[in-house]
C-alpha atoms as a PDB file:
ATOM      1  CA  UNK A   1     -65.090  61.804  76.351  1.00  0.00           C
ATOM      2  CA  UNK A   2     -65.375  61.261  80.247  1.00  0.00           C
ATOM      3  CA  UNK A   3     -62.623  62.214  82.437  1.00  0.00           C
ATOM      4  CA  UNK A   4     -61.794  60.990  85.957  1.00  0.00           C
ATOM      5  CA  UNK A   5     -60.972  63.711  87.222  1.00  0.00           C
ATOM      6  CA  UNK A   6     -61.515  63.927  90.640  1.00  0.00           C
ATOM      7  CA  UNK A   7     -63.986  66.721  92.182  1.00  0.00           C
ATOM      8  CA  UNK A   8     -62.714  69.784  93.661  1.00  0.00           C
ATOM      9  CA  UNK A   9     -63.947  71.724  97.124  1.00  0.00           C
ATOM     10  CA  UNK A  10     -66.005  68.851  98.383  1.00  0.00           C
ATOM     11  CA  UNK A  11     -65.984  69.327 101.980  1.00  0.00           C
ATOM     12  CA  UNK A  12     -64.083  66.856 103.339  1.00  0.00           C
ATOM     13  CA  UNK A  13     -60.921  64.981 102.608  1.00  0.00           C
ATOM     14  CA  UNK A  14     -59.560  61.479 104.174  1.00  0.00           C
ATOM     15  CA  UNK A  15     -56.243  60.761 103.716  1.00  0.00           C
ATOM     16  CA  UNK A  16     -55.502  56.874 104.347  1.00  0.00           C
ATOM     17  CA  UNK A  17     -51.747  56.924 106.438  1.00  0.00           C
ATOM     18  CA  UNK A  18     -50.078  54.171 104.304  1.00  0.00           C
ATOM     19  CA  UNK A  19     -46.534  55.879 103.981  1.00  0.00           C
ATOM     20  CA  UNK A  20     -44.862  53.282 106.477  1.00  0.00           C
ATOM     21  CA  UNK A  21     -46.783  50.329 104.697  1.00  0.00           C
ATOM     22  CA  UNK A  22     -45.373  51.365 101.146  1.00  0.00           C
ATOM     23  CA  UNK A  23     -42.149  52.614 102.718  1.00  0.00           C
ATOM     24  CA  UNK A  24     -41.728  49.009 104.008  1.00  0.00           C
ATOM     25  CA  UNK A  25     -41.202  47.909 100.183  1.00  0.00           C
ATOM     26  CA  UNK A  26     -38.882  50.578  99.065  1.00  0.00           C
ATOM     27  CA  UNK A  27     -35.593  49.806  97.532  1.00  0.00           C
ATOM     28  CA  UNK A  28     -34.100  53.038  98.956  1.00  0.00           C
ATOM     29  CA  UNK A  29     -35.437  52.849 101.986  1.00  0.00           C
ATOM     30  CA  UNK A  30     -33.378  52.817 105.601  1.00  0.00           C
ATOM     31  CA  UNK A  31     -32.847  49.793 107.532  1.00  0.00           C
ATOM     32  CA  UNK A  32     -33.586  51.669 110.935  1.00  0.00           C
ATOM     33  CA  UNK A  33     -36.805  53.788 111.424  1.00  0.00           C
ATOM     34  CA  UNK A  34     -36.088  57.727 110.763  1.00  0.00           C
ATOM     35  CA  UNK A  35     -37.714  60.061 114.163  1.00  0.00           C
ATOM     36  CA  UNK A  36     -37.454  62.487 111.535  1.00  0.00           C
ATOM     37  CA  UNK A  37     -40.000  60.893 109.165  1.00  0.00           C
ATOM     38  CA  UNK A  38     -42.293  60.764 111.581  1.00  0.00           C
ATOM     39  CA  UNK A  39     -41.471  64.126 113.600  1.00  0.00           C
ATOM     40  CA  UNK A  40     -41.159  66.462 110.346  1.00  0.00           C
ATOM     41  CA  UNK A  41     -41.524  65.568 107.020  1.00  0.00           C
ATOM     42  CA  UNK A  42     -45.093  63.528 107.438  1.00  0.00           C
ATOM     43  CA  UNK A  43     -46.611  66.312 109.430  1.00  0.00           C
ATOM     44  CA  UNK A  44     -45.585  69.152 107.731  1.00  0.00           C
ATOM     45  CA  UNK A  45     -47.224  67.421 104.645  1.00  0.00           C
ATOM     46  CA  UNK A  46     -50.364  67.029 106.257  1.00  0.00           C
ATOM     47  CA  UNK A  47     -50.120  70.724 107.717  1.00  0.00           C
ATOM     48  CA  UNK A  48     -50.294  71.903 103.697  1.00  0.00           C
ATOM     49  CA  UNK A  49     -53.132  69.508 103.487  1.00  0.00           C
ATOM     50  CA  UNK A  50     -55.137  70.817 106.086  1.00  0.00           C
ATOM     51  CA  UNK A  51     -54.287  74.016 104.895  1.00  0.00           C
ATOM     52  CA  UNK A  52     -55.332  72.996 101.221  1.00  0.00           C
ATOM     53  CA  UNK A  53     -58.688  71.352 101.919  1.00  0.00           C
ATOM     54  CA  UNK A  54     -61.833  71.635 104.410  1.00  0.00           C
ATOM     55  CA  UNK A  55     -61.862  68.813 107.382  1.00  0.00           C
ATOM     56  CA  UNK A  56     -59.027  67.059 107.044  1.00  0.00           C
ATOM     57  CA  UNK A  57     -59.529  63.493 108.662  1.00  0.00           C
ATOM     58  CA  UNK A  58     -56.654  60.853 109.068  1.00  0.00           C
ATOM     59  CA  UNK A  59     -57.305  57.074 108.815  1.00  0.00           C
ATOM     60  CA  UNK A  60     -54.750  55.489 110.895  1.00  0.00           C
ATOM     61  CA  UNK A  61     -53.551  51.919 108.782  1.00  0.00           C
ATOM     62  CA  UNK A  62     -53.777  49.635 112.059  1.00  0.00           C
ATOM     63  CA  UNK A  63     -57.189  50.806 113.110  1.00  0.00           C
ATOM     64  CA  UNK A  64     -58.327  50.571 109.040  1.00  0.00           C
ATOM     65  CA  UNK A  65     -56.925  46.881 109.049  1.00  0.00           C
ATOM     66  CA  UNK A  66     -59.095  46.048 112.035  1.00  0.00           C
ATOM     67  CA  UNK A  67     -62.213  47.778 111.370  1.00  0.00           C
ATOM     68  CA  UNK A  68     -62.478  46.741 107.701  1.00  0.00           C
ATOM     69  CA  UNK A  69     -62.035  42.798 108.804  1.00  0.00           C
ATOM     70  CA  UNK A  70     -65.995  43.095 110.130  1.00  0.00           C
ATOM     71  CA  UNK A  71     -67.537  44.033 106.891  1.00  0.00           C
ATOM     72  CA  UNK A  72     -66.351  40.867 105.164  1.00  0.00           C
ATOM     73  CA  UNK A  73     -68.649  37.986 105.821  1.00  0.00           C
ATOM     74  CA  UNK A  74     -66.804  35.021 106.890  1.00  0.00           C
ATOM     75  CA  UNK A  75     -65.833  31.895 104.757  1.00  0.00           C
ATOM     76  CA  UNK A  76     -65.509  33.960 101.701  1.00  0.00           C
ATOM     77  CA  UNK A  77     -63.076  34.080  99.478  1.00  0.00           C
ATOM     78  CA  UNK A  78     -61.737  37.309  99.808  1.00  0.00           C
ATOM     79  CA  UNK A  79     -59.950  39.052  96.522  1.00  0.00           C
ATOM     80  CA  UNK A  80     -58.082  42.251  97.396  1.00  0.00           C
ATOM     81  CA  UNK A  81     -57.076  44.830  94.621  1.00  0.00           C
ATOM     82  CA  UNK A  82     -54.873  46.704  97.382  1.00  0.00           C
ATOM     83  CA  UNK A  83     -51.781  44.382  97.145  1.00  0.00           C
ATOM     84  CA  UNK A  84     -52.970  43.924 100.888  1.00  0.00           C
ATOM     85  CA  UNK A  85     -52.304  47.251 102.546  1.00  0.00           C
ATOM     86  CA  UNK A  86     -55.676  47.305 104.236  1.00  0.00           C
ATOM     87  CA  UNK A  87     -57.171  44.197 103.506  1.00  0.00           C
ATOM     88  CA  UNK A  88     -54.075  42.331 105.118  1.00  0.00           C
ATOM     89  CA  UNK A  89     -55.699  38.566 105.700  1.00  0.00           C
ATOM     90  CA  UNK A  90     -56.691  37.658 102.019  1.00  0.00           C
ATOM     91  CA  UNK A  91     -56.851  34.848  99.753  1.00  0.00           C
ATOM     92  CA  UNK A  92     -55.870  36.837  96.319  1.00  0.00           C
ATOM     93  CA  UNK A  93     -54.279  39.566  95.358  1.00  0.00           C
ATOM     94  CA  UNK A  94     -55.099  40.853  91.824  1.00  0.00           C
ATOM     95  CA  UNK A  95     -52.643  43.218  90.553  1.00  0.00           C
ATOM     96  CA  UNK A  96     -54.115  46.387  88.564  1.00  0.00           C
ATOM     97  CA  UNK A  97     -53.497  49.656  88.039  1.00  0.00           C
ATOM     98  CA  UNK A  98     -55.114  52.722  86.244  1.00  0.00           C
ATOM     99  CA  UNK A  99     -52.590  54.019  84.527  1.00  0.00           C
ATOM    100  CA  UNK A 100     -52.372  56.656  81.089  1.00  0.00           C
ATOM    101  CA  UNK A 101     -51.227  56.420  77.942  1.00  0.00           C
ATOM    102  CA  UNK A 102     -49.652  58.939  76.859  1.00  0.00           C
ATOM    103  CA  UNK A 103     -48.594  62.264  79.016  1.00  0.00           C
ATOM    104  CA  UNK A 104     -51.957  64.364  77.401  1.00  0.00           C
ATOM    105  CA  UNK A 105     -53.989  61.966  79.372  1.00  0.00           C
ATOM    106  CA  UNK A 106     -51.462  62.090  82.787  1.00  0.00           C
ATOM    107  CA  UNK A 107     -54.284  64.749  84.052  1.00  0.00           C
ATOM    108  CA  UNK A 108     -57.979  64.048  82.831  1.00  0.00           C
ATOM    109  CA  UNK A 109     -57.570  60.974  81.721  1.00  0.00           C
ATOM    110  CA  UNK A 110     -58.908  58.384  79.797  1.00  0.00           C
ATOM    111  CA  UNK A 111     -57.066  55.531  81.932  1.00  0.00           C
ATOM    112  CA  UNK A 112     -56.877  52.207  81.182  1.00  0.00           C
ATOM    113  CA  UNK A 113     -56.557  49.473  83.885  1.00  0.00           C
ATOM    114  CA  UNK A 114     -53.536  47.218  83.306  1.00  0.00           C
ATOM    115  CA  UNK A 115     -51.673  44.804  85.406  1.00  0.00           C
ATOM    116  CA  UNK A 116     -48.798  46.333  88.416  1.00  0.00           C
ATOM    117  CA  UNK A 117     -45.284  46.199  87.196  1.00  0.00           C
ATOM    118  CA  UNK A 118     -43.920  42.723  86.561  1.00  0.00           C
ATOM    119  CA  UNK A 119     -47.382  40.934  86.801  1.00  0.00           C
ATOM    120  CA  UNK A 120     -49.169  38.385  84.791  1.00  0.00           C
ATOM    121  CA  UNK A 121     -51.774  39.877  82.356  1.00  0.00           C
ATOM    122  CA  UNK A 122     -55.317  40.655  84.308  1.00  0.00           C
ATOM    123  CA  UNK A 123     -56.458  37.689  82.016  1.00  0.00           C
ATOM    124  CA  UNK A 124     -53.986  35.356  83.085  1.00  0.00           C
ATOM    125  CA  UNK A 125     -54.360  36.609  86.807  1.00  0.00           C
ATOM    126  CA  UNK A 126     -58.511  36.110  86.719  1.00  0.00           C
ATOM    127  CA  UNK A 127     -57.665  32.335  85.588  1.00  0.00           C
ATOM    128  CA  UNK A 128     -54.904  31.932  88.407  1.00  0.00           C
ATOM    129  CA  UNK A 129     -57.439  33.488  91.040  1.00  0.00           C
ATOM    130  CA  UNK A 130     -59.967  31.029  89.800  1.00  0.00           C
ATOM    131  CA  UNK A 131     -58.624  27.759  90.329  1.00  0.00           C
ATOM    132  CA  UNK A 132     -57.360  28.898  93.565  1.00  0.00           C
ATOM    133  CA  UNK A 133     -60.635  29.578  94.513  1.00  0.00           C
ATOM    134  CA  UNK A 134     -61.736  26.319  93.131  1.00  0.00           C
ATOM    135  CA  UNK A 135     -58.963  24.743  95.720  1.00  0.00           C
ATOM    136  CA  UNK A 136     -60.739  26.463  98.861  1.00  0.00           C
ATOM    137  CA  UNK A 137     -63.612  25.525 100.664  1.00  0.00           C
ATOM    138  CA  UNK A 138     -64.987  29.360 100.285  1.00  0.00           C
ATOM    139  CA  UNK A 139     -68.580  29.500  99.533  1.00  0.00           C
ATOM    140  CA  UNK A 140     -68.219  32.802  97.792  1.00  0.00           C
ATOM    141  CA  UNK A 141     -66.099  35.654  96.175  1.00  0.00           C
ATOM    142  CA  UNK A 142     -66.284  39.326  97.717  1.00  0.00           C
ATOM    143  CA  UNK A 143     -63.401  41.815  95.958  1.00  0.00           C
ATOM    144  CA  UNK A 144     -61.860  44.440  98.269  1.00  0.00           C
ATOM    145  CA  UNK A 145     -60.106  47.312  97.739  1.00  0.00           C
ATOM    146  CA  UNK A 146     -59.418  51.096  99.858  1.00  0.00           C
ATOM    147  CA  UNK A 147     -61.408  53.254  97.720  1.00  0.00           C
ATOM    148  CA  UNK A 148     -63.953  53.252  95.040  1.00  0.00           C
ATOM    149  CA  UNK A 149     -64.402  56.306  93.141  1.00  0.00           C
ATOM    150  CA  UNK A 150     -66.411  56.263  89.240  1.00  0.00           C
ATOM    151  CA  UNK A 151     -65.986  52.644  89.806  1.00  0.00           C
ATOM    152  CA  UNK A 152     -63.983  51.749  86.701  1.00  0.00           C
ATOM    153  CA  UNK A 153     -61.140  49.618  88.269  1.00  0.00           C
ATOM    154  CA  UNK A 154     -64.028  47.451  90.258  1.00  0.00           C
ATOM    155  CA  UNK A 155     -65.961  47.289  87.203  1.00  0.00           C
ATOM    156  CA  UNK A 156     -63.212  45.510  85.333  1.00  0.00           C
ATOM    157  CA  UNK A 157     -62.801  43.183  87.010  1.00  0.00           C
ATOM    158  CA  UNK A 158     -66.106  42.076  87.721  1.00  0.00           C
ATOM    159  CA  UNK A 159     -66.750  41.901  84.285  1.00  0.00           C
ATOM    160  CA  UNK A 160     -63.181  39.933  84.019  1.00  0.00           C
ATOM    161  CA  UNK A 161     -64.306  37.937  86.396  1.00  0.00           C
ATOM    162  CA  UNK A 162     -67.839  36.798  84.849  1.00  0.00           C
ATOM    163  CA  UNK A 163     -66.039  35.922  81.905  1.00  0.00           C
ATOM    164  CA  UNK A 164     -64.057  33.032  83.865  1.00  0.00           C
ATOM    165  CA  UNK A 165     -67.395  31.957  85.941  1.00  0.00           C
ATOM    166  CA  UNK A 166     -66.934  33.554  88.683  1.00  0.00           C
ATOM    167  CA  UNK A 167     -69.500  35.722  90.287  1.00  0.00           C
ATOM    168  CA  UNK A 168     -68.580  38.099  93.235  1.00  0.00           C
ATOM    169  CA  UNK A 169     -71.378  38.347  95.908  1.00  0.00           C
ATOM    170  CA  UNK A 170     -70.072  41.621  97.593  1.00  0.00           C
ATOM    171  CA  UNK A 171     -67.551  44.479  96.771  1.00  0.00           C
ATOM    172  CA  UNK A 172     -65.768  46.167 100.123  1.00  0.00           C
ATOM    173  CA  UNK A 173     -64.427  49.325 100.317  1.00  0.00           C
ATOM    174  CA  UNK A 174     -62.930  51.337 102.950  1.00  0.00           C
ATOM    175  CA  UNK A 175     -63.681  55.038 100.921  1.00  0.00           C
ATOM    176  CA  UNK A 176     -67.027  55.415  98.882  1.00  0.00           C
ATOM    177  CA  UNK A 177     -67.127  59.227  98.369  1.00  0.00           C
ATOM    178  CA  UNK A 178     -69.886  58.964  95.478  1.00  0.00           C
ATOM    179  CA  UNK A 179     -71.760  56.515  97.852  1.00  0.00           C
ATOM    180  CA  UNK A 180     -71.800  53.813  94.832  1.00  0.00           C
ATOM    181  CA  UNK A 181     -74.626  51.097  96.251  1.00  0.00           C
ATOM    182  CA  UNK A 182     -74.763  48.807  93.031  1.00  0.00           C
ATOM    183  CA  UNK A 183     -72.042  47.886  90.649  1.00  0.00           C
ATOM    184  CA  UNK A 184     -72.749  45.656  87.653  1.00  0.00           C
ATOM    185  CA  UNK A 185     -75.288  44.051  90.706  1.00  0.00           C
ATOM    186  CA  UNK A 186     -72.653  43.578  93.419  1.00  0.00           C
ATOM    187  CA  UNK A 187     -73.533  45.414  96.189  1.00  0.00           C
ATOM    188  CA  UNK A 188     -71.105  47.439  97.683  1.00  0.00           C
ATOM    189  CA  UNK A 189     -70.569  47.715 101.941  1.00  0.00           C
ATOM    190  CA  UNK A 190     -68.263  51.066 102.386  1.00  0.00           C
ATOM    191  CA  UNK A 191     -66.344  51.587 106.182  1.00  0.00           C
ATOM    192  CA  UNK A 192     -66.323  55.400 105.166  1.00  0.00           C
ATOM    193  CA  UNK A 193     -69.721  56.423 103.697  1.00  0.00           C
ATOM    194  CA  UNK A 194     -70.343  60.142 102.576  1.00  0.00           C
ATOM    195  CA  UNK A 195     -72.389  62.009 105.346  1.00  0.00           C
ATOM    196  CA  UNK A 196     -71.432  64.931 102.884  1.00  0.00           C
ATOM    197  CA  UNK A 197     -69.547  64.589  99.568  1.00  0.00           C
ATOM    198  CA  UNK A 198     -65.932  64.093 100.438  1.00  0.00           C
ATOM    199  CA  UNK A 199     -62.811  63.299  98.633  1.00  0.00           C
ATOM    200  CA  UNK A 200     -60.048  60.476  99.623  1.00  0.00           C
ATOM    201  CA  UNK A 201     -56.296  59.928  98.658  1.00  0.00           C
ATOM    202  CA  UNK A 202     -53.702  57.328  99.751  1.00  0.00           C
ATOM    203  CA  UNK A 203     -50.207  59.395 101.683  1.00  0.00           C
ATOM    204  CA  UNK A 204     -47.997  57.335  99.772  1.00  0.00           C
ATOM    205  CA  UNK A 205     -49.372  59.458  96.456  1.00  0.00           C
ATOM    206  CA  UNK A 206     -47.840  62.784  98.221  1.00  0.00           C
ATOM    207  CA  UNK A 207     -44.342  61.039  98.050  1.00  0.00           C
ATOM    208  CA  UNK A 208     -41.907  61.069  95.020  1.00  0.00           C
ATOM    209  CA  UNK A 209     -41.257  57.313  94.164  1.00  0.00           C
ATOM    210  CA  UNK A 210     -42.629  54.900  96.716  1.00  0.00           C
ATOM    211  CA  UNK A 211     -43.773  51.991  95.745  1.00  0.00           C
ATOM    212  CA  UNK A 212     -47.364  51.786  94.246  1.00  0.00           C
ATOM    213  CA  UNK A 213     -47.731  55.906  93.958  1.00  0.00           C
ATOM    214  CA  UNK A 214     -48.912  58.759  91.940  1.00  0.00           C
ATOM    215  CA  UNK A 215     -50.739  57.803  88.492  1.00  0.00           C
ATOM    216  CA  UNK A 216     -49.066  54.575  86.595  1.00  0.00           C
ATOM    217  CA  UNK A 217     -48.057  55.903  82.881  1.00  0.00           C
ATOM    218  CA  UNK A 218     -47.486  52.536  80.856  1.00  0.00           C
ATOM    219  CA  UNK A 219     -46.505  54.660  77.504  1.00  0.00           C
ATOM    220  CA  UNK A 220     -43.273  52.568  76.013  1.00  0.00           C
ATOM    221  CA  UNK A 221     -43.477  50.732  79.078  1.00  0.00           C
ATOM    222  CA  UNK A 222     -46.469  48.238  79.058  1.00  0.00           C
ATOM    223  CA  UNK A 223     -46.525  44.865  81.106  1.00  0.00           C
ATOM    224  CA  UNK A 224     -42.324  44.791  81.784  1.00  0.00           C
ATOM    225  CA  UNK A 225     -42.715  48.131  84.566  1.00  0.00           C
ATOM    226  CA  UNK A 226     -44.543  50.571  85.513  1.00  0.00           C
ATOM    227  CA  UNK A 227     -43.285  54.282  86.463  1.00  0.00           C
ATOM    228  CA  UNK A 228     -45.403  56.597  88.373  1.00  0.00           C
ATOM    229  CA  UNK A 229     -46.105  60.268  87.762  1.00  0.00           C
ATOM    230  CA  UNK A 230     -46.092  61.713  91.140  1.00  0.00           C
ATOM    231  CA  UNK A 231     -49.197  63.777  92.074  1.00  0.00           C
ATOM    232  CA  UNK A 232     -47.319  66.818  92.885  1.00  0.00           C
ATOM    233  CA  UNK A 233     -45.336  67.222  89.663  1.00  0.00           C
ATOM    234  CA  UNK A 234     -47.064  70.249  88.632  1.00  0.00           C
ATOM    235  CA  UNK A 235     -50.157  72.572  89.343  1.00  0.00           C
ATOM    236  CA  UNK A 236     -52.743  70.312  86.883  1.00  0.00           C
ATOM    237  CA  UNK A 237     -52.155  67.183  88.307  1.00  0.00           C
ATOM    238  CA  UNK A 238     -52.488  68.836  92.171  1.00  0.00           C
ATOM    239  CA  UNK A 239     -55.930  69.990  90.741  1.00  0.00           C
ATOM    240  CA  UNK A 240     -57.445  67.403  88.717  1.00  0.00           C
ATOM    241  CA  UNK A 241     -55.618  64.066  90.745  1.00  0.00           C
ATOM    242  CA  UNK A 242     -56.018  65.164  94.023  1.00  0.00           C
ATOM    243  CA  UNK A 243     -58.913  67.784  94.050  1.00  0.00           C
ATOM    244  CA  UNK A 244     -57.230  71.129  95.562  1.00  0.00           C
ATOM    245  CA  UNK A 245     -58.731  74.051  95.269  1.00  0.00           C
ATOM    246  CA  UNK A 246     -56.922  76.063  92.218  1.00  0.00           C
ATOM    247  CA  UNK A 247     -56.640  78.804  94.577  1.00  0.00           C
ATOM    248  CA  UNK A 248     -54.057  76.862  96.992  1.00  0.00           C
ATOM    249  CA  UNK A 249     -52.451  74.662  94.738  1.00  0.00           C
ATOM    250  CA  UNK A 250     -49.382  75.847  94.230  1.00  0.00           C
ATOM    251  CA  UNK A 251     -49.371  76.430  97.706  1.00  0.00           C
ATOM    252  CA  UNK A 252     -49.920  73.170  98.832  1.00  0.00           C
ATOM    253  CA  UNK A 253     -47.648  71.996  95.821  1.00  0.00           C
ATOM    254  CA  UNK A 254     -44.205  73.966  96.732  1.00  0.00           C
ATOM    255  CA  UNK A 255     -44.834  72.810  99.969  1.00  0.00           C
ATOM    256  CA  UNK A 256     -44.852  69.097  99.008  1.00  0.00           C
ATOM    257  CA  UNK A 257     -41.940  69.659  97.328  1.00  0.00           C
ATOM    258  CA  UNK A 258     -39.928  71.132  99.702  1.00  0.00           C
ATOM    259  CA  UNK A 259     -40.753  67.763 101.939  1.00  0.00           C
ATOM    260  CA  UNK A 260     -39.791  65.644  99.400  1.00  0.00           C
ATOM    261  CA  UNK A 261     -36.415  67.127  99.041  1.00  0.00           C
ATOM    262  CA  UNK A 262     -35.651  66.995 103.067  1.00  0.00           C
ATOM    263  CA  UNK A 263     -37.072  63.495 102.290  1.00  0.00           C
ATOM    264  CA  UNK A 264     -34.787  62.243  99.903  1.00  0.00           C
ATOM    265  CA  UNK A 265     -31.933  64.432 101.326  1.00  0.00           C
ATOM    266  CA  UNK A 266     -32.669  62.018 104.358  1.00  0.00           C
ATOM    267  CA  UNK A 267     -32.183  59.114 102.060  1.00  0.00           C
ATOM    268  CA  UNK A 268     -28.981  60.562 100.655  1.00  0.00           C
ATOM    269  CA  UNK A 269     -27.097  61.064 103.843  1.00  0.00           C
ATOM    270  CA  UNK A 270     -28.038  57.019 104.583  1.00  0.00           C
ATOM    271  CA  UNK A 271     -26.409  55.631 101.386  1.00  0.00           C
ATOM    272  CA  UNK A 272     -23.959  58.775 101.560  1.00  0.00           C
ATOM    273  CA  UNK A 273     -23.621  59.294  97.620  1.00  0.00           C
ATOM    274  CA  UNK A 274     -26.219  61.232  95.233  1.00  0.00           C
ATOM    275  CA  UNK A 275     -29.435  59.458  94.297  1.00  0.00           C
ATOM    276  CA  UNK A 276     -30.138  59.608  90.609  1.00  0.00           C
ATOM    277  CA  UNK A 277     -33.748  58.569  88.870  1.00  0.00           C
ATOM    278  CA  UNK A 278     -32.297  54.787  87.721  1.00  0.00           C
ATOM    279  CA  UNK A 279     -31.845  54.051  91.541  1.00  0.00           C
ATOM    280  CA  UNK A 280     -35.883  54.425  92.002  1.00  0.00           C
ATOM    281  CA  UNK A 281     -37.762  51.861  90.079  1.00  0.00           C
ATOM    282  CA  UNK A 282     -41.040  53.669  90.339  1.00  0.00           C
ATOM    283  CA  UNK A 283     -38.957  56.821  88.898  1.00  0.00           C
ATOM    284  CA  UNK A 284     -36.501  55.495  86.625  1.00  0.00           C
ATOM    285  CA  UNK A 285     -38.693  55.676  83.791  1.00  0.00           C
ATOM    286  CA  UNK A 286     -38.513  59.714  83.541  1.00  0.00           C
ATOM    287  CA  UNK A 287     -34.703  59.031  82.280  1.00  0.00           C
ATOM    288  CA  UNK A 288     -35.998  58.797  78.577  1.00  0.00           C
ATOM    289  CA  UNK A 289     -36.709  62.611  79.248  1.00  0.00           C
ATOM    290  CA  UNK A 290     -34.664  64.015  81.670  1.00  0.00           C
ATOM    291  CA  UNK A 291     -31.022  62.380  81.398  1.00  0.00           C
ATOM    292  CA  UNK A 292     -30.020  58.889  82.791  1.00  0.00           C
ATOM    293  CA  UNK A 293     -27.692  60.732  85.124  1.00  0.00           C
ATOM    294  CA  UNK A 294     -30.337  63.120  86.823  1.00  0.00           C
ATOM    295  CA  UNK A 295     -30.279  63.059  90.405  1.00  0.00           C
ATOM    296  CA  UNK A 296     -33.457  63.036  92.186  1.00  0.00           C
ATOM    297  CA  UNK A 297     -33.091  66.210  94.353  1.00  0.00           C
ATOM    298  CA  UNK A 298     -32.549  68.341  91.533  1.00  0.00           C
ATOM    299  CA  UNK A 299     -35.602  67.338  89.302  1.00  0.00           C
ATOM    300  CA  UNK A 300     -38.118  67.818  92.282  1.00  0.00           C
ATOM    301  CA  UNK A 301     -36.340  70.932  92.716  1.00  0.00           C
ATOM    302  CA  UNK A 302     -36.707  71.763  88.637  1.00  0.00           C
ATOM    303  CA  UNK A 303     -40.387  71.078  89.323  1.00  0.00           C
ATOM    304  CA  UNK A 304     -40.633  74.401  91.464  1.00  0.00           C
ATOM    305  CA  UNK A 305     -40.782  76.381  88.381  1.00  0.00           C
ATOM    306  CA  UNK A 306     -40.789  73.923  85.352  1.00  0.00           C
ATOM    307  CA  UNK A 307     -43.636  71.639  84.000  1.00  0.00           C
ATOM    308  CA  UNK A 308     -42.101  68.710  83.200  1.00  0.00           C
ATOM    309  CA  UNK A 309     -45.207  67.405  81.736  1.00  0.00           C
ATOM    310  CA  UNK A 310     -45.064  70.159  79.600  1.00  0.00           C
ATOM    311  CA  UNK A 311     -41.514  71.260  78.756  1.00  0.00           C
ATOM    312  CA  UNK A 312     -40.295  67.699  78.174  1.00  0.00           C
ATOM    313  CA  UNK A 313     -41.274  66.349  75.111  1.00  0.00           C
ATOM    314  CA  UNK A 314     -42.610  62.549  76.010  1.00  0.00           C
ATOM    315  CA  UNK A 315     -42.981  59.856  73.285  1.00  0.00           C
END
């Protein structure tokens, strides 16, 4: 069966600066901006990166929202599958995630695509994106989203779409690292197209909780909330999720890790009392496992030297 893993050693790696968007929508976060944030804890993140991968390139949100805004034709009805990160002046939002199904698949894969936490069924959401469409006086549909990779998520919903009658003229991306021209015939305009092979991830995946990051996991959990696995919760997901090098992994892992702690240590000294999984909705789910009382810190720190994919028995 065909993974999705993503390639490894390509030689060069964009990493689209979201962190402040998704931070933004964080139940934990603080009501004043942290220097801190900014002056250590990002960079030294991005320092294992560099470290980690060949030619390292940063795509500054602000500057993405801007440039992307010219490859949309205008009066078209635009459709963005990015909750509006990037593609910030839209029409509709659809709501999808790939997510696994049971912890074997956490790594490799297969995914399935499923709706965000707490939203309608992709059915339900194709038919309200329809008539709202209907509504406008857009002479067309084009479906945006920050990064296509095999193409499985934008192939959805096409096809979800055809079945309600509607037929999107153009997909745009801002990452294309498998420079994808033609998908179920939409054509697809890229703002980042591969002058070598390269390999893309969002910054809010190197963080432990925010909002919208690491891989979904819908196992016991289905359409009432989503958790997240994040990306750095051991060596195989580092590998096959984000496409390090085997060779620096860990490396780059322990390193994540140790940011994550001064991160939430951050967030600790701002509500001044231990934060435990249940106070992290994108976390809470890893409870079933791991003890309704666990505090945060110490299961990032229990990650150092335990697989918790692994060593915890899941469902």
């Amino acid at each position: 069966m065909a993974t999705e893993q993503t390639p490894l050693d390509r030689k060069r790696f964009v990493l689209l600066c979201d962190f402040w968007d998704a931070y933004k929508n964080f139940e934990l976060k603080q009501t004043t901006s942290v220097p801190e944030i900014d002056g250590a804890i990002r960079p030294q993140i991005h320092m294992a990166l560099s470290s980690a991968v060949d030619n390292l390139e940063l795509m500054d949100l602000s500057q993405l929202r801007t440039k992307v805004r010219t490859l949309i034709p205008i009066n078209k009805f635009v459709v963005t599958l990015d909750g509006g990160v990037i593609f910030n002046q839209y029409d509709f939002s659809l709501e999808i995630t790939r997510a696994c199904t049971s912890i074997s698949h956490a790594e490799i894969g297969p995914y399935v695509r499923m709706p965000r936490a707490l939203s309608a069924h992709l059915s339900q959401q194709f038919l309200n994106l329809k008539a709202q469409y209907e509504k406008s006086s857009c002479d067309g549909v084009v479906v945006c989203d920050d990064g296509i990779g095999t193409g499985g998520t934008i192939k959805r919903i096409l096809t979800g779409l055809r079945d309600v009658g509607i037929r999107v003229e153009l997909v745009v991306t801002v990452t294309n690292p498998n420079d994808l021209d033609l998908l179920e015939g939409v054509p697809i305009k890229s703002l980042r197209t591969p002058g070598e092979p390269y390999n893309w991830l969002n910054e809010r995946d190197l963080f432990w909780g925010l909002p919208r990051s690491g891989l979904s996991v819908s196992e016991k959990f289905h359409f009432l909330g989503l958790g997240g696995f994040p990306y750095t919760i051991n060596r195989d997901m580092v590998i096959s999720r984000i496409g390090i090098n085997p060779n620096k992994a860990e490396q780059f892992r322990q390193t994540c890790l140790t940011a994550n702690i001064t991160f939430w240590k951050l967030l600790e000294r701002f509500h001044g009392r231990k934060l435990r999984l249940k106070d992290c909705a994108r976390l809470s789910f890893l409870e079933e496992r791991l003890g309704e009382d666990a505090e945060v810190i110490n299961i990032i720190s229990k990650s150092r030297t335990t697989d918790i994919l692994r060593d915890y028995e899941w469902g």
